[in-house]
PDB file of N, CA and C in Angstrom:
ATOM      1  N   UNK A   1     -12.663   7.332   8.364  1.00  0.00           N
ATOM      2  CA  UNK A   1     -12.731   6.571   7.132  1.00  0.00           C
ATOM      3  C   UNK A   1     -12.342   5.129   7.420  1.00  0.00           C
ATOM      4  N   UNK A   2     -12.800   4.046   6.728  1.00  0.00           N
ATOM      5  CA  UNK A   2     -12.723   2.906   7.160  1.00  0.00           C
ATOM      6  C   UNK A   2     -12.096   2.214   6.098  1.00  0.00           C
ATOM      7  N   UNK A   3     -11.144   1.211   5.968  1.00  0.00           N
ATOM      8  CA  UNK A   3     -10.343   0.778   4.775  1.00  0.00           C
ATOM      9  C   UNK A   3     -10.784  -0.653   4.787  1.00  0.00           C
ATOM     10  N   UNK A   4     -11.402  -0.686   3.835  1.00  0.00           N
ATOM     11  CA  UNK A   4     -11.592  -2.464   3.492  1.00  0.00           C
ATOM     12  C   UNK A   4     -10.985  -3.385   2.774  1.00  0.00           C
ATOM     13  N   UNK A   5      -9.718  -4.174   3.602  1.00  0.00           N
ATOM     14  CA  UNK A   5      -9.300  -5.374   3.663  1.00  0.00           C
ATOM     15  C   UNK A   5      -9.493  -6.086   1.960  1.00  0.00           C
ATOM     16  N   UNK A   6      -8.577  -6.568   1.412  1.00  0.00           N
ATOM     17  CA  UNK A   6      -9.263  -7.928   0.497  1.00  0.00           C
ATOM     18  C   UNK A   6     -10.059  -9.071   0.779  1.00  0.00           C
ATOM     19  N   UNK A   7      -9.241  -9.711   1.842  1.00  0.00           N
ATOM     20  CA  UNK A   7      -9.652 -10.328   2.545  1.00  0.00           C
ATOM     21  C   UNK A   7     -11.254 -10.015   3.479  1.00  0.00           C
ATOM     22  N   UNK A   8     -11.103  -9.231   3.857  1.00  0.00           N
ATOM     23  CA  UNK A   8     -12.763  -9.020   4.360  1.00  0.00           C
ATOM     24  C   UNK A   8     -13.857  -8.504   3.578  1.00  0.00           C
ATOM     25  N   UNK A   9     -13.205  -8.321   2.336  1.00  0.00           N
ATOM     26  CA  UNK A   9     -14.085  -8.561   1.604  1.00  0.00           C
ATOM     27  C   UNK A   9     -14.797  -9.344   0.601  1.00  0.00           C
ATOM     28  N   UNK A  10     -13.981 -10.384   0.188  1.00  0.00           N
ATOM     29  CA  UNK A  10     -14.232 -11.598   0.457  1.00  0.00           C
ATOM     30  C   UNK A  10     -14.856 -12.487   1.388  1.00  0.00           C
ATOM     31  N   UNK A  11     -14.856 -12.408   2.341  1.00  0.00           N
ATOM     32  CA  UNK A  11     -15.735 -12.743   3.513  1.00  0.00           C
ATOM     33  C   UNK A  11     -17.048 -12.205   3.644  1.00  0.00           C
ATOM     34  N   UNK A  12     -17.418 -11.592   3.100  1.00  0.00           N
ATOM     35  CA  UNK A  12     -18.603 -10.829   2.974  1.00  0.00           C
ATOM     36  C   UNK A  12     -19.755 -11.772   2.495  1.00  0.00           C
ATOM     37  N   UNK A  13     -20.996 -11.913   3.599  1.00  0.00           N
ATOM     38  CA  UNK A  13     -21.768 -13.021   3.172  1.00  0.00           C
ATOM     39  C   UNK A  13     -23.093 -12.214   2.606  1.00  0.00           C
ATOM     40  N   UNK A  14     -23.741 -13.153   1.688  1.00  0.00           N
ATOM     41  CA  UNK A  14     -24.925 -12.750   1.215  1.00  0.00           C
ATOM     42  C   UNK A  14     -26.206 -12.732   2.595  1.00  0.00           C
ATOM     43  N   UNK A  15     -27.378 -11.745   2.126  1.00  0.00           N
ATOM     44  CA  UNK A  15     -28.335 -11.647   3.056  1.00  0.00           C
ATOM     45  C   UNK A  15     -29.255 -12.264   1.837  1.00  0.00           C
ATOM     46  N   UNK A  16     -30.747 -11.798   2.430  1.00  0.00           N
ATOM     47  CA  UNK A  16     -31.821 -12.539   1.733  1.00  0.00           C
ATOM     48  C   UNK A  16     -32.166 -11.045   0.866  1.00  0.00           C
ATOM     49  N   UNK A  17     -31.612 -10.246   1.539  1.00  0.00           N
ATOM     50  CA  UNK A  17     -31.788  -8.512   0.978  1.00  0.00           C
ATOM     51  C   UNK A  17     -30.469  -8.172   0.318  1.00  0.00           C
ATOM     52  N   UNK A  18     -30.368  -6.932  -0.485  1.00  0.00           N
ATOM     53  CA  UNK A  18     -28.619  -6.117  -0.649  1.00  0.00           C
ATOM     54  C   UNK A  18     -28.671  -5.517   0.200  1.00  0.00           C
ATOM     55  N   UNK A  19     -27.278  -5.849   0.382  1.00  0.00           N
ATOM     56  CA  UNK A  19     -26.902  -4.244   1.800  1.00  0.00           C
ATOM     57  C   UNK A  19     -25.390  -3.920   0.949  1.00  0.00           C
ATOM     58  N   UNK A  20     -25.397  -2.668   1.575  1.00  0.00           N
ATOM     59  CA  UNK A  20     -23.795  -1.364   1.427  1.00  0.00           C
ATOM     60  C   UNK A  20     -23.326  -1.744   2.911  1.00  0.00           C
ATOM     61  N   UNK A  21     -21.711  -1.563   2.317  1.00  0.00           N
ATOM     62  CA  UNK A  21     -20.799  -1.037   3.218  1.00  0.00           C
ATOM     63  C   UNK A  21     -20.016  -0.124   2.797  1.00  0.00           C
ATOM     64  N   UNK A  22     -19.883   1.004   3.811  1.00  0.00           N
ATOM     65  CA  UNK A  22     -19.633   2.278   2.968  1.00  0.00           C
ATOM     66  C   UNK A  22     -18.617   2.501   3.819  1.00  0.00           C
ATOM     67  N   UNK A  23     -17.116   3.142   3.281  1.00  0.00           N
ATOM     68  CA  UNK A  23     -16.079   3.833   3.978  1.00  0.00           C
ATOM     69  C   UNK A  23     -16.367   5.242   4.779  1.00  0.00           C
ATOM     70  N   UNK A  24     -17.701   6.056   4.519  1.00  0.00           N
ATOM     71  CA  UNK A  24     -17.405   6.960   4.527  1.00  0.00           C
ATOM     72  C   UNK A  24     -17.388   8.379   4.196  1.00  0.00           C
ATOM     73  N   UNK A  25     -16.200   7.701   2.783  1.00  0.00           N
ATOM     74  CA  UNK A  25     -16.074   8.841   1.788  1.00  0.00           C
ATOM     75  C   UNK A  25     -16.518   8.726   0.344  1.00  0.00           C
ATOM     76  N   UNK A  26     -17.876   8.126   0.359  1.00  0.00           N
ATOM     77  CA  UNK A  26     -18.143   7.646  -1.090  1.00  0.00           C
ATOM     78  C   UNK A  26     -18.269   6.771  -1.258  1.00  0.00           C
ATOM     79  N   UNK A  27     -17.313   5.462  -1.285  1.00  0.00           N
ATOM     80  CA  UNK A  27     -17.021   4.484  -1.395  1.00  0.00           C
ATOM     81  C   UNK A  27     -17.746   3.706  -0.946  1.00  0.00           C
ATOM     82  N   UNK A  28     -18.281   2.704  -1.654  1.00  0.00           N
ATOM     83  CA  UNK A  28     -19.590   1.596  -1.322  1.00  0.00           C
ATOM     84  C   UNK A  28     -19.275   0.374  -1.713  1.00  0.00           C
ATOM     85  N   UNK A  29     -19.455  -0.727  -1.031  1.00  0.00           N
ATOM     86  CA  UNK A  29     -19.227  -1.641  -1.721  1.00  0.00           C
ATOM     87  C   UNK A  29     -21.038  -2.580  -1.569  1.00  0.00           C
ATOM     88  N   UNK A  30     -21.904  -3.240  -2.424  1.00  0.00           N
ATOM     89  CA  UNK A  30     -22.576  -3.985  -2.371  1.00  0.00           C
ATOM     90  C   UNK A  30     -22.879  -5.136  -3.152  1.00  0.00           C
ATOM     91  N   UNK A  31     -23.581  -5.154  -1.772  1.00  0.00           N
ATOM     92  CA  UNK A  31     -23.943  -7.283  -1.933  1.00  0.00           C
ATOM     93  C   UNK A  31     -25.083  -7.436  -2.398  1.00  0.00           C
ATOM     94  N   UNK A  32     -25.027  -7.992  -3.270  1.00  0.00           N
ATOM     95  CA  UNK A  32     -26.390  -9.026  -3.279  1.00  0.00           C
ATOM     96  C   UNK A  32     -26.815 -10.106  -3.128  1.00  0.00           C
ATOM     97  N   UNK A  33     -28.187 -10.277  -2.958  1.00  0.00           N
ATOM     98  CA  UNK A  33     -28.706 -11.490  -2.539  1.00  0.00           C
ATOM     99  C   UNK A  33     -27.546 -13.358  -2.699  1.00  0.00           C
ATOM    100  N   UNK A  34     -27.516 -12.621  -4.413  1.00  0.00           N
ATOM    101  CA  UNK A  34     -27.492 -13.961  -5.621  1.00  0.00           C
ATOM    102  C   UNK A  34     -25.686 -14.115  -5.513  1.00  0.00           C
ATOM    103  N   UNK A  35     -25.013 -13.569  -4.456  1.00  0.00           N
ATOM    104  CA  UNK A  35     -23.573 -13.115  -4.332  1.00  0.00           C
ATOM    105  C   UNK A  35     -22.580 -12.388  -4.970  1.00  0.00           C
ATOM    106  N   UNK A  36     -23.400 -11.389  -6.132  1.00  0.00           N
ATOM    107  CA  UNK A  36     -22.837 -10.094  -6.695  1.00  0.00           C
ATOM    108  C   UNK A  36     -21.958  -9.033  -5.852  1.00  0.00           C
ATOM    109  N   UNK A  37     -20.856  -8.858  -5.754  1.00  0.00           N
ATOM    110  CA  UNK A  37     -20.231  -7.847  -4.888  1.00  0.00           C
ATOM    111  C   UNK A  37     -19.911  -6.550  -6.212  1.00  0.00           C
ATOM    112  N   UNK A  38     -20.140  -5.567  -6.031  1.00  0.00           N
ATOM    113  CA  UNK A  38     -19.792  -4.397  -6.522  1.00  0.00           C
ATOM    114  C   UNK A  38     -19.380  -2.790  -5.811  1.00  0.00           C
ATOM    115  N   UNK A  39     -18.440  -2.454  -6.346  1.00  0.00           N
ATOM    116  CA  UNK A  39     -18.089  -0.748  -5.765  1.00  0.00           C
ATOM    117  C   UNK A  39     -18.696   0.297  -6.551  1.00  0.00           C
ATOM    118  N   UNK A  40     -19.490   1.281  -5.521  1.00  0.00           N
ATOM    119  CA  UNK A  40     -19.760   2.457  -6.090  1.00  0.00           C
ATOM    120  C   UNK A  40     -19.406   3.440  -5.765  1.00  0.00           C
ATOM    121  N   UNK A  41     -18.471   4.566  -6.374  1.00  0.00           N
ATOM    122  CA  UNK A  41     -18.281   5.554  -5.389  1.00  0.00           C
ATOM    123  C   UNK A  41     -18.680   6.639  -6.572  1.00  0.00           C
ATOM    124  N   UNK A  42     -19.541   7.911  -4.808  1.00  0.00           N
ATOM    125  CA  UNK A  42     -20.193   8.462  -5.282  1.00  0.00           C
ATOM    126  C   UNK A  42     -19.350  10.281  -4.912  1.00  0.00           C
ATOM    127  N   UNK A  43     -19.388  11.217  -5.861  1.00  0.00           N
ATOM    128  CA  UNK A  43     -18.769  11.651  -5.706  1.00  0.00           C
ATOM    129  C   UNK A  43     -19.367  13.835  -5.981  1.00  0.00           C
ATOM    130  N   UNK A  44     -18.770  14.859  -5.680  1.00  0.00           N
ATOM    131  CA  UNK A  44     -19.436  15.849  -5.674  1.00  0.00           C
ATOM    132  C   UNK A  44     -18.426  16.189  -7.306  1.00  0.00           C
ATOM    133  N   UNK A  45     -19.044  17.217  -8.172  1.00  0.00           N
ATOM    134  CA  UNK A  45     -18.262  17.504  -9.096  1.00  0.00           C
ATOM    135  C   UNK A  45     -19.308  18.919  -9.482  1.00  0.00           C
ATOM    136  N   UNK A  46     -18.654  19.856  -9.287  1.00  0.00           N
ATOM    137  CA  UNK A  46     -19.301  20.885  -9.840  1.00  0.00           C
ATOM    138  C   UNK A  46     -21.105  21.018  -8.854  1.00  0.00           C
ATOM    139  N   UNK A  47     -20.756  21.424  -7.809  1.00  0.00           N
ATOM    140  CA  UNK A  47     -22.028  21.242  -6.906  1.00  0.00           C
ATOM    141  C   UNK A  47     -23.139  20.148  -7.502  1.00  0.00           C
ATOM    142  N   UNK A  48     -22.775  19.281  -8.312  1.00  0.00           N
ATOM    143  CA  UNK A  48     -23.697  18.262  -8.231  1.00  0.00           C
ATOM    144  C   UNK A  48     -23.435  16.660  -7.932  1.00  0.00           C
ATOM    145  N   UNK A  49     -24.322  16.154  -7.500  1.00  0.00           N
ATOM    146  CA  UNK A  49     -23.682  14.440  -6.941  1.00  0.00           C
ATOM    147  C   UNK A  49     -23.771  13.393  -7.992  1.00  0.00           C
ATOM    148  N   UNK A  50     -22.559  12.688  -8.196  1.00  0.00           N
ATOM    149  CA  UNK A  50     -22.341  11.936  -8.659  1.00  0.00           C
ATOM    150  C   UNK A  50     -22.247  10.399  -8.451  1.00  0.00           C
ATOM    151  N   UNK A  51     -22.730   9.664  -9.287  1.00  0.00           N
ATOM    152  CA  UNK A  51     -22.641   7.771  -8.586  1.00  0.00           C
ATOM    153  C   UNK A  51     -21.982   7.353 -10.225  1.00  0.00           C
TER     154      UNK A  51
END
């Protein structure tokens, strides 16, 4: 599992595309183009998947 920093995430530069960075365990963080950062974590609950 990978723990992401405040700091490095902040540092996080825009592409011309979105990309994820993912811990792992769910946990997503993405970028967009226009410099939107957001977390998604996705999760199992009752054998079905959750975002």
């Amino acid at each position: 599992m990978k723990l992401y920093e405040i700091q490095q995430v902040k540092n996080e530069k825009t592409k011309p595309s979105e990309y994820v960075l993912s811990d792992g365990n769910g946990l997503q963080l993405r970028v967009m183009p226009n410099g939107t950062k957001s977390w998604h974590w996705s999760y199992k609950s009752q054998s079905t998947l959750c975002k």
